[in-house]
N, C-alpha and C. Protein backbone atom coordinates (compact mmCIF):
# COMPACT_ATOMS: atom_id res chain seq x y z
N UNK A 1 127.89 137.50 94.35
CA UNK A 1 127.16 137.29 95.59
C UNK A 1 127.14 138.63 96.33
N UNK A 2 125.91 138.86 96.70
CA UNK A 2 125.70 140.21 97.82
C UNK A 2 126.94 140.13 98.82
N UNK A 3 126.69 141.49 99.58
CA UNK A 3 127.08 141.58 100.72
C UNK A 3 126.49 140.53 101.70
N UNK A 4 125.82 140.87 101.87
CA UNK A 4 124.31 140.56 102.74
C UNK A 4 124.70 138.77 102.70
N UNK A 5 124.81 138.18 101.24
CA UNK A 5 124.86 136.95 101.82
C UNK A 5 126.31 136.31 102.20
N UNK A 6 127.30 137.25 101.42
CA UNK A 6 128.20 136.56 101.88
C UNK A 6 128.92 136.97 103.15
N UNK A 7 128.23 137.52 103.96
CA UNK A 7 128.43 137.88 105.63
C UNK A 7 127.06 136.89 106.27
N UNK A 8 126.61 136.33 105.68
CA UNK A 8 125.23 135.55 106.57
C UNK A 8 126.47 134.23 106.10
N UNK A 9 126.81 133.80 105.03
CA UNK A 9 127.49 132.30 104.60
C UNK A 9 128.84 132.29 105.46
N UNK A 10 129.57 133.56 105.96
CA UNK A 10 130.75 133.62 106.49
C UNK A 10 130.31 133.21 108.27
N UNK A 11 129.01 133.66 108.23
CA UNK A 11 129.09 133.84 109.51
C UNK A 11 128.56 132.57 110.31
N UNK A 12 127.38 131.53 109.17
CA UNK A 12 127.31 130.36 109.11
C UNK A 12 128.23 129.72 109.25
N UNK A 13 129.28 129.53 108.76
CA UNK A 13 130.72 128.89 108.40
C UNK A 13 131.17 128.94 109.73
N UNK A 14 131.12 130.40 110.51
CA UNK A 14 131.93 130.72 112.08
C UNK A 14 131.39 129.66 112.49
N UNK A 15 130.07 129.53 112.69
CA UNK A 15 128.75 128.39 113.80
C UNK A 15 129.29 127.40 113.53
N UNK A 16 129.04 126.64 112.25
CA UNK A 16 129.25 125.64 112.20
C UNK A 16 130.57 124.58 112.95
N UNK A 17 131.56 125.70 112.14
CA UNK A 17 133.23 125.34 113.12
C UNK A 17 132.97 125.35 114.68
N UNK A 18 132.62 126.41 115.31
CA UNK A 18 132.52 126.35 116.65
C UNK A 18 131.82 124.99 117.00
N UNK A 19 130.42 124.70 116.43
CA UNK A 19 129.18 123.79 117.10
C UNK A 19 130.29 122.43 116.37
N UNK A 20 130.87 122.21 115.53
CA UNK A 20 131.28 120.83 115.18
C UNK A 20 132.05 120.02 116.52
N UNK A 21 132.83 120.67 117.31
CA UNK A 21 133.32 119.83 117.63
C UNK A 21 132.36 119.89 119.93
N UNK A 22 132.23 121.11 119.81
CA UNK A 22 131.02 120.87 120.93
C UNK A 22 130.36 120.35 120.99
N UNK A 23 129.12 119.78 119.91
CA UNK A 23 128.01 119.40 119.70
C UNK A 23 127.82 117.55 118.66
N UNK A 24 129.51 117.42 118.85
CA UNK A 24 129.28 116.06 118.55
C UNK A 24 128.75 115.29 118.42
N UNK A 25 128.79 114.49 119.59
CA UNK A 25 127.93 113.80 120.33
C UNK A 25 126.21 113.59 120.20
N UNK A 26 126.25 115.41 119.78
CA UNK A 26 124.71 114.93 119.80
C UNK A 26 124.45 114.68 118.05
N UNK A 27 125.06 114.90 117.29
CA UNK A 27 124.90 114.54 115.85
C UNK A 27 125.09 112.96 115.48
N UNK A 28 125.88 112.63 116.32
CA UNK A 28 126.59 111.41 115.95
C UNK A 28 127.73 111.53 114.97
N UNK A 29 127.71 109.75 114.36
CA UNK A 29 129.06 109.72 113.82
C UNK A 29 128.30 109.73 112.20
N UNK A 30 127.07 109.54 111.95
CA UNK A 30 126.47 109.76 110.80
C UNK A 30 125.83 111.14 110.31
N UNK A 31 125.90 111.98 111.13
CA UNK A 31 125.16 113.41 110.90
C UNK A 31 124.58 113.21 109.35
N UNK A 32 123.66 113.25 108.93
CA UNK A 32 122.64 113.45 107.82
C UNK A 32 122.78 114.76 107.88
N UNK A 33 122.29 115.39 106.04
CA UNK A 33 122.40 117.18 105.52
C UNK A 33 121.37 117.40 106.38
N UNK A 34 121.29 118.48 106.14
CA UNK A 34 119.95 119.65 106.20
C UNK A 34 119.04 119.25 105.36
N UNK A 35 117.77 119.47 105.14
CA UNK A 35 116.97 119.84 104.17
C UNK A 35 115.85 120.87 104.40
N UNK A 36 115.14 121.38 103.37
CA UNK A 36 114.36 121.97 103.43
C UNK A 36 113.05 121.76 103.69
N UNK A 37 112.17 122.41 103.84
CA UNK A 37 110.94 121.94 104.72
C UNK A 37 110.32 120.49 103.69
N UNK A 38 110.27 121.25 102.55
CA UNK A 38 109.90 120.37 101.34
C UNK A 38 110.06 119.31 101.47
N UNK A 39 111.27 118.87 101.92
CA UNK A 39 111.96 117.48 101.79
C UNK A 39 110.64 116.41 102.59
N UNK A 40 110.10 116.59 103.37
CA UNK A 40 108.56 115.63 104.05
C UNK A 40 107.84 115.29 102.77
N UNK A 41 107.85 116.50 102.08
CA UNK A 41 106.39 116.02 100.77
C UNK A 41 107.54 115.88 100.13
N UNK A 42 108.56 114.46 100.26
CA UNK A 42 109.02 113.62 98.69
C UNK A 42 108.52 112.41 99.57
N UNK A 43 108.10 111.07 98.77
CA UNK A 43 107.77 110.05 99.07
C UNK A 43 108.83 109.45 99.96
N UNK A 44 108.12 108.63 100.53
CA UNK A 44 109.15 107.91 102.04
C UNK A 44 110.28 107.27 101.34
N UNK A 45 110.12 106.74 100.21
CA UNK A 45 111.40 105.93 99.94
C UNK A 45 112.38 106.61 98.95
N UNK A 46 112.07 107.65 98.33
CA UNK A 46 112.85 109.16 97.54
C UNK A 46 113.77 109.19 99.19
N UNK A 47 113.30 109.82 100.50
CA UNK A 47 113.77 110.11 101.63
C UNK A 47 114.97 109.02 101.91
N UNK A 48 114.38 107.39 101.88
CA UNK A 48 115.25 106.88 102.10
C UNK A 48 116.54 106.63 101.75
N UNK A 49 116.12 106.46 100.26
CA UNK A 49 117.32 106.55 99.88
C UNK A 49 118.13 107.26 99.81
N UNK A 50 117.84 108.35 99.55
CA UNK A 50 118.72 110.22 99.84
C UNK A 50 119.56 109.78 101.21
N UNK A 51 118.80 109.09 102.23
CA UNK A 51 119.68 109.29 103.50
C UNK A 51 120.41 108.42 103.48
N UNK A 52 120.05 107.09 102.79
CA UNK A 52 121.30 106.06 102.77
C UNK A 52 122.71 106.29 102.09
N UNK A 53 122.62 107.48 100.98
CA UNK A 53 123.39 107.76 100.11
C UNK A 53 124.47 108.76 100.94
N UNK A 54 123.26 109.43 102.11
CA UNK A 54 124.27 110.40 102.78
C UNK A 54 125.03 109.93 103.58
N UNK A 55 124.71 108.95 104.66
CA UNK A 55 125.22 107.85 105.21
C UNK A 55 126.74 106.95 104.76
N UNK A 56 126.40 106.41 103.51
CA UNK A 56 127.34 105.36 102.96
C UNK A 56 128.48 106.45 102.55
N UNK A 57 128.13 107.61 101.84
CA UNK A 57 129.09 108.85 101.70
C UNK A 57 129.79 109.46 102.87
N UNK A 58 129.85 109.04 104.17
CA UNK A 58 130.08 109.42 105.20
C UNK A 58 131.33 108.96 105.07
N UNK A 59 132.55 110.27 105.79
CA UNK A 59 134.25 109.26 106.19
C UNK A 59 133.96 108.40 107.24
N UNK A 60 132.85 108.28 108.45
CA UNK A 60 132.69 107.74 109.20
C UNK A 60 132.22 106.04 108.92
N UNK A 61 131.27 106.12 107.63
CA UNK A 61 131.08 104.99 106.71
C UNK A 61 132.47 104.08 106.51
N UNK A 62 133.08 105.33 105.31
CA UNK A 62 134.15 104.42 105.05
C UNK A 62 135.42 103.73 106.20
N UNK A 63 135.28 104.01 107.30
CA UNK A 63 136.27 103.55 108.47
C UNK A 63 135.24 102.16 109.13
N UNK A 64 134.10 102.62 109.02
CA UNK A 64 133.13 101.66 109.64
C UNK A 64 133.50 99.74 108.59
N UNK A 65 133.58 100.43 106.85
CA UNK A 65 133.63 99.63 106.23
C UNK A 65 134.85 98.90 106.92
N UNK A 66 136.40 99.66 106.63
CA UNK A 66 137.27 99.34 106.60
C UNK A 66 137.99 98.20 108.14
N UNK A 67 137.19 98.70 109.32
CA UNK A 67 137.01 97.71 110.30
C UNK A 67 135.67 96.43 110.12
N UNK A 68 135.20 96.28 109.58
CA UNK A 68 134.07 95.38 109.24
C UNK A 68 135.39 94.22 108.18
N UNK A 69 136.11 94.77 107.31
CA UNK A 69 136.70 93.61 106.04
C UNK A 69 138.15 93.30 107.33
N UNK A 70 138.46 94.37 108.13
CA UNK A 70 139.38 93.51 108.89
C UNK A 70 139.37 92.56 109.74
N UNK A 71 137.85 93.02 110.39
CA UNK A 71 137.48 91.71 111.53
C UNK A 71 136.95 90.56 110.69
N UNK A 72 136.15 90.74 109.55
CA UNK A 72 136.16 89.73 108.84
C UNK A 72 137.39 88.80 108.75
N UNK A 73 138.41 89.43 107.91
CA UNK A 73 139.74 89.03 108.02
C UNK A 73 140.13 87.63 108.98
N UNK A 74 139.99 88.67 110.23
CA UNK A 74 140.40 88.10 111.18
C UNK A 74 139.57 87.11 111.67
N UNK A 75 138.08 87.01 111.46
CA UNK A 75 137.25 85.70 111.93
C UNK A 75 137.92 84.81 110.73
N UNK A 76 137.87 84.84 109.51
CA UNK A 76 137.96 83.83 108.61
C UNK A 76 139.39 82.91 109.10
N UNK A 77 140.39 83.69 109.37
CA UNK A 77 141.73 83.54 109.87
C UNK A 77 142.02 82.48 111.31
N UNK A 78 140.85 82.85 112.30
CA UNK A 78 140.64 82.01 113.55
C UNK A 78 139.47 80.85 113.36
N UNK A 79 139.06 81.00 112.14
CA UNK A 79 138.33 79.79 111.96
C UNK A 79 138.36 78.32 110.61
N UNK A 80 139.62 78.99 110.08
CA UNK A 80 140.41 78.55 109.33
C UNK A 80 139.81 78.39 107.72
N UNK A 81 138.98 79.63 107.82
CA UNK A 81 138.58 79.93 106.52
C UNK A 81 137.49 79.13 105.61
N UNK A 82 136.49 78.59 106.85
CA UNK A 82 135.58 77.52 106.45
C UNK A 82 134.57 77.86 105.30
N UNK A 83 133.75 77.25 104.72
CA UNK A 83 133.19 77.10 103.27
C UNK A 83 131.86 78.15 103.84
N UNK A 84 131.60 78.39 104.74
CA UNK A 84 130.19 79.21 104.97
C UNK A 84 130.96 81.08 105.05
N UNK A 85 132.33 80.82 105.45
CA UNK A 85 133.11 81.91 105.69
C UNK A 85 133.04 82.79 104.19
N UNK A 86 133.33 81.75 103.36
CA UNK A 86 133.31 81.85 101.22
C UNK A 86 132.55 82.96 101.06
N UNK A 87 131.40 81.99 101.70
CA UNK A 87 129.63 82.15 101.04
C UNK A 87 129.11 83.61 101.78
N UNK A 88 129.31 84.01 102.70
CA UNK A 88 128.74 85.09 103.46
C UNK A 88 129.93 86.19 102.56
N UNK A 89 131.65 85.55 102.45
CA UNK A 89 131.94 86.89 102.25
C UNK A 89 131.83 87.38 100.37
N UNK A 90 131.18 86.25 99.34
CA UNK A 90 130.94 86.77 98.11
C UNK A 90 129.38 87.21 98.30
N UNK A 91 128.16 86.48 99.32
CA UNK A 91 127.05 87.13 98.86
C UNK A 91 126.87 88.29 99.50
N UNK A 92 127.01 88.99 100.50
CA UNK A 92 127.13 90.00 101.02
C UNK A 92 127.51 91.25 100.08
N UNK A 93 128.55 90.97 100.15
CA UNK A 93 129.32 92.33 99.05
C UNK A 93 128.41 92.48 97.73
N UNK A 94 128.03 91.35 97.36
CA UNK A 94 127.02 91.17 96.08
C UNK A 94 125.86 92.29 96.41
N UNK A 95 125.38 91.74 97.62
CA UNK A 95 123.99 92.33 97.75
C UNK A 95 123.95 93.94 97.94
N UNK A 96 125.22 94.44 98.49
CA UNK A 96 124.83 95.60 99.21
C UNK A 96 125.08 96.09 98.03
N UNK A 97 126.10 95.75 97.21
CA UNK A 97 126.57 96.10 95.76
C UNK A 97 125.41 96.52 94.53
N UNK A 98 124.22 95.98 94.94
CA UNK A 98 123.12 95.42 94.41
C UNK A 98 122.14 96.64 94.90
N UNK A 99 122.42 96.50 96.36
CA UNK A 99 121.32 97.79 96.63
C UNK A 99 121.58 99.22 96.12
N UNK A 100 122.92 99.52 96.66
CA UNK A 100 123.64 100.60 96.12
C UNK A 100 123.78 101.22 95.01
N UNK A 101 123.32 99.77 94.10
CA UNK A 101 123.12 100.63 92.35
C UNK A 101 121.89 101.20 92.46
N UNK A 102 120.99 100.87 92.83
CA UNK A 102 119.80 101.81 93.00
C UNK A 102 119.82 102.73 93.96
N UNK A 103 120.20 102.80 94.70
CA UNK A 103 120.42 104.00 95.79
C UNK A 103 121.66 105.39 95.05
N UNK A 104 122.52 104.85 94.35
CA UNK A 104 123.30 105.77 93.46
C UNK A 104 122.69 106.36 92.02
N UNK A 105 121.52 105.58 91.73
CA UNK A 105 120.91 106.01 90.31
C UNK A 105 119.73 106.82 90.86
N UNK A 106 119.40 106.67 91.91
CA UNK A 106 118.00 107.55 92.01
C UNK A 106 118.81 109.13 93.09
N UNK A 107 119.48 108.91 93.42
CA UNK A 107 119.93 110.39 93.80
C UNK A 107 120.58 110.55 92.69
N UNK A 108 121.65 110.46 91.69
CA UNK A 108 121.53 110.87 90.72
C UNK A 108 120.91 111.69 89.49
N UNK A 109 119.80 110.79 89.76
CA UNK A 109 118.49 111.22 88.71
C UNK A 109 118.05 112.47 89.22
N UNK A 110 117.54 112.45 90.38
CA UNK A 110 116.94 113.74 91.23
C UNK A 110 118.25 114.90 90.99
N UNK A 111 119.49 114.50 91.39
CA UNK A 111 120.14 116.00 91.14
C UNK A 111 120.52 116.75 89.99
N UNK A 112 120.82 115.54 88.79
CA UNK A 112 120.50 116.04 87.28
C UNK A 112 119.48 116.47 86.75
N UNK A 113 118.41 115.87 87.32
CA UNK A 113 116.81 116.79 86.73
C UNK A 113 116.68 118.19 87.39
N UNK A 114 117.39 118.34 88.84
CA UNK A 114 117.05 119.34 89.33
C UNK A 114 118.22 120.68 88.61
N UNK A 115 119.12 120.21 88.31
CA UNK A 115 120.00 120.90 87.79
C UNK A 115 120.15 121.49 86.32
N UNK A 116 119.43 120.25 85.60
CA UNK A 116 118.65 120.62 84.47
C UNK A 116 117.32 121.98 84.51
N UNK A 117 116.92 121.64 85.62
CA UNK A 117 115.51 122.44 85.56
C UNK A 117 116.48 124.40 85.64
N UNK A 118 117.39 124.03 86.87
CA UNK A 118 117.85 125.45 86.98
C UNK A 118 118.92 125.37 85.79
N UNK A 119 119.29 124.78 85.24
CA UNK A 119 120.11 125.48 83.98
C UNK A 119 118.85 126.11 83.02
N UNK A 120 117.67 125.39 82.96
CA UNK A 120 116.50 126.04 81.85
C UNK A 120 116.26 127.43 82.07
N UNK A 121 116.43 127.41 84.11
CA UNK A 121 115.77 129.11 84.26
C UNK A 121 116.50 130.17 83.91
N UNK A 122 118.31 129.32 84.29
CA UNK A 122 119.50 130.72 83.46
C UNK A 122 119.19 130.93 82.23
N UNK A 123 118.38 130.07 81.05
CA UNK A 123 118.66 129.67 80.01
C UNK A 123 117.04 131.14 79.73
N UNK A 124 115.94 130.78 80.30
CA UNK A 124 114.99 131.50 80.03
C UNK A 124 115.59 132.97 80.82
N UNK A 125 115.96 133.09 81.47
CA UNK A 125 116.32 134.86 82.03
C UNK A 125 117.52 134.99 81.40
N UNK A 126 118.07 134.66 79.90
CA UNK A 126 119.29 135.02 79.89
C UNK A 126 118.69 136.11 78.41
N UNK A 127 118.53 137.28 78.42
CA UNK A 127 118.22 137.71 77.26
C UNK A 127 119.28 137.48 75.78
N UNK A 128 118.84 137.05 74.80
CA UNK A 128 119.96 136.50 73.23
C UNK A 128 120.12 135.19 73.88
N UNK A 129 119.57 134.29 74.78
CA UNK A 129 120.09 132.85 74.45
C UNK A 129 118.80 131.75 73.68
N UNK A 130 119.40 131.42 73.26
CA UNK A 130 118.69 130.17 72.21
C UNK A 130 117.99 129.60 73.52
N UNK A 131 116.27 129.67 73.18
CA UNK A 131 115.15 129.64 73.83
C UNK A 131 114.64 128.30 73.58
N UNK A 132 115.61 127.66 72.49
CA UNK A 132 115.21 126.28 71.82
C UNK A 132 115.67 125.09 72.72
N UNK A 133 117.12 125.72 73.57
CA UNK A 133 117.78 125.03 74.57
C UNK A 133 116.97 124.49 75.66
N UNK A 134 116.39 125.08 76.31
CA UNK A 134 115.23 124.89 77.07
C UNK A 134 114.40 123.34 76.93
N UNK A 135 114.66 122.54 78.00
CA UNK A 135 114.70 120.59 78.08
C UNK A 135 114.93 120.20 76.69
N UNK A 136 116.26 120.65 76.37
CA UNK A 136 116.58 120.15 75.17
C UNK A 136 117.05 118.84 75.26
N UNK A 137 117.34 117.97 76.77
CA UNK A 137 117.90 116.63 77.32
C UNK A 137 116.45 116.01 76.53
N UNK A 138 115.41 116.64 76.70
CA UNK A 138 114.01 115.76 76.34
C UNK A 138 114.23 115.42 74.00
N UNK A 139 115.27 116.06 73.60
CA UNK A 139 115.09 116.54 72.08
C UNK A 139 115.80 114.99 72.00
N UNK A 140 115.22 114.87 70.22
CA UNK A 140 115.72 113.24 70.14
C UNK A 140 117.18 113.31 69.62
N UNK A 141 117.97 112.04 69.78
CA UNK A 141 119.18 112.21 69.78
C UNK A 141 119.90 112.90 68.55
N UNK A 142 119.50 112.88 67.35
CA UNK A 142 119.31 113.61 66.07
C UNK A 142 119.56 114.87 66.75
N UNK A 143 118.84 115.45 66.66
CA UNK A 143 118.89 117.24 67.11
C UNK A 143 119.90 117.18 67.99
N UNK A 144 120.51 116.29 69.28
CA UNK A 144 121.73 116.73 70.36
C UNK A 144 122.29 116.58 69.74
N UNK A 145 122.74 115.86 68.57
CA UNK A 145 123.99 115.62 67.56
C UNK A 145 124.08 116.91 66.60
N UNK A 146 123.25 117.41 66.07
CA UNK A 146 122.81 118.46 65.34
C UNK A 146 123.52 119.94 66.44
N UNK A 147 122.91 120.12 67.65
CA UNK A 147 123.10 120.89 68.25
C UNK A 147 124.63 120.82 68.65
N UNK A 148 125.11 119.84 69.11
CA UNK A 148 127.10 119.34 69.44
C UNK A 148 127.62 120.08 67.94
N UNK A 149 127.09 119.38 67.38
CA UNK A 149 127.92 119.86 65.66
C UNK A 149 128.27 121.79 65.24
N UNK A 150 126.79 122.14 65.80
CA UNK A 150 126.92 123.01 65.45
C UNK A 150 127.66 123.89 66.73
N UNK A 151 127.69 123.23 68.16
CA UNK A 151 128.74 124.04 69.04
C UNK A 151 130.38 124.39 68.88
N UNK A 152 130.41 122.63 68.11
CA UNK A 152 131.73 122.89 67.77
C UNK A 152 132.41 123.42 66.29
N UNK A 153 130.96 123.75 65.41
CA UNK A 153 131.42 124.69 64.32
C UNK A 153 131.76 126.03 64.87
N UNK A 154 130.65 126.39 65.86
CA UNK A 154 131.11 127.85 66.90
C UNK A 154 132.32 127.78 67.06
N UNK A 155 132.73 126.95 67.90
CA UNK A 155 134.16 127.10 68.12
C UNK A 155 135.54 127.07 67.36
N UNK A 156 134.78 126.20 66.24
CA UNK A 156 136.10 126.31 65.12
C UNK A 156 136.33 128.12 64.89
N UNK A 157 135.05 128.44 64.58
CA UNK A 157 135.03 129.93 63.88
C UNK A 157 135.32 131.10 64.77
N UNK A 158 135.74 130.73 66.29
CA UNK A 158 136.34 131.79 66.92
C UNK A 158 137.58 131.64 67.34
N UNK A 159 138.40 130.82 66.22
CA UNK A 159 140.17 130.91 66.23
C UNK A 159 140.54 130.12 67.27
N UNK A 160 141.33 129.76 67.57
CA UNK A 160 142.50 129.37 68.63
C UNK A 160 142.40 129.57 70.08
N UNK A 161 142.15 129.10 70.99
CA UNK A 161 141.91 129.15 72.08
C UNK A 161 143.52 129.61 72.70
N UNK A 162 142.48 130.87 73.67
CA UNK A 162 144.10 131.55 74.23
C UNK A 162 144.69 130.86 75.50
């Protein structure tokens, strides 16, 4: 890393510490990332979900959860644990359980494709690297087996790991 950026990332880092605990309030207890301008031109529900993911990933989330199953707790407890008490507390957990697999597979997807794409560009600016590598995730499973085999013949043939 430059000079240049790692005195702009140090000095980011100063702001941030200072503005975190001044500027609270106005972030809230969910503060959502940054994004880049780009982020408008992804479809509304790419957006949504990205933010629900940032959200539910929040420590503020998980405390939010953790008072939500205690007052639960505690209603089921003062109401002596009636049959609708059951039913709200298995379908609930079901559902959000339910949403969440799709909200965890599609940010997923987006940061492995994107990460894929920049491993291709190290892969094309790297002069002597196998040019064949390049969306080799797209090659049929034959060839990734082919290609594993032959990584770990590489490695047999350079001795003993120090």
């Amino acid at each position: 890393m430059s000079d240049d950026r790692r005195r702009w990332v140090s000095d980011r880092h100063d702001d941030l510490l200072n503005e975190r605990d001044h500027h609270r309030w106005r972030r809230g207890l969910f503060a959502g990332a940054t994004h880049h301008d780009e982020w408008r031109a992804r479809h509304w529900t790419s957006r949504l979900l990205h933010r629900v993911g940032e959200v539910v990933a929040s420590a503020g989330a998980g405390v939010v959860a953790a008072v939500l199953v205690v007052g639960w707790g505690v209603v089921g407890a003062i109401t002596a644990f009636p049959t609708w008490w059951a039913t709200v507390l298995y379908s609930v957990p079901a559902s959000v359980t339910f949403v969440m697999v799709f909200v965890i597979q599609h940010t997923q997807s987006r940061q492995v494709t994107a990460l894929q794409r920049k491993l291709d560009e190290l892969v094309r600016a790297t002069s002597g690297a196998d040019e064949s590598l390049i969306a080799v995730e797209e090659a049929p499973d034959e060839e990734l087996q082919a290609l594993a085999d032959l990584n770990v013949s590489d490695r047999g043939q350079q001795g003993p790991a120090r």
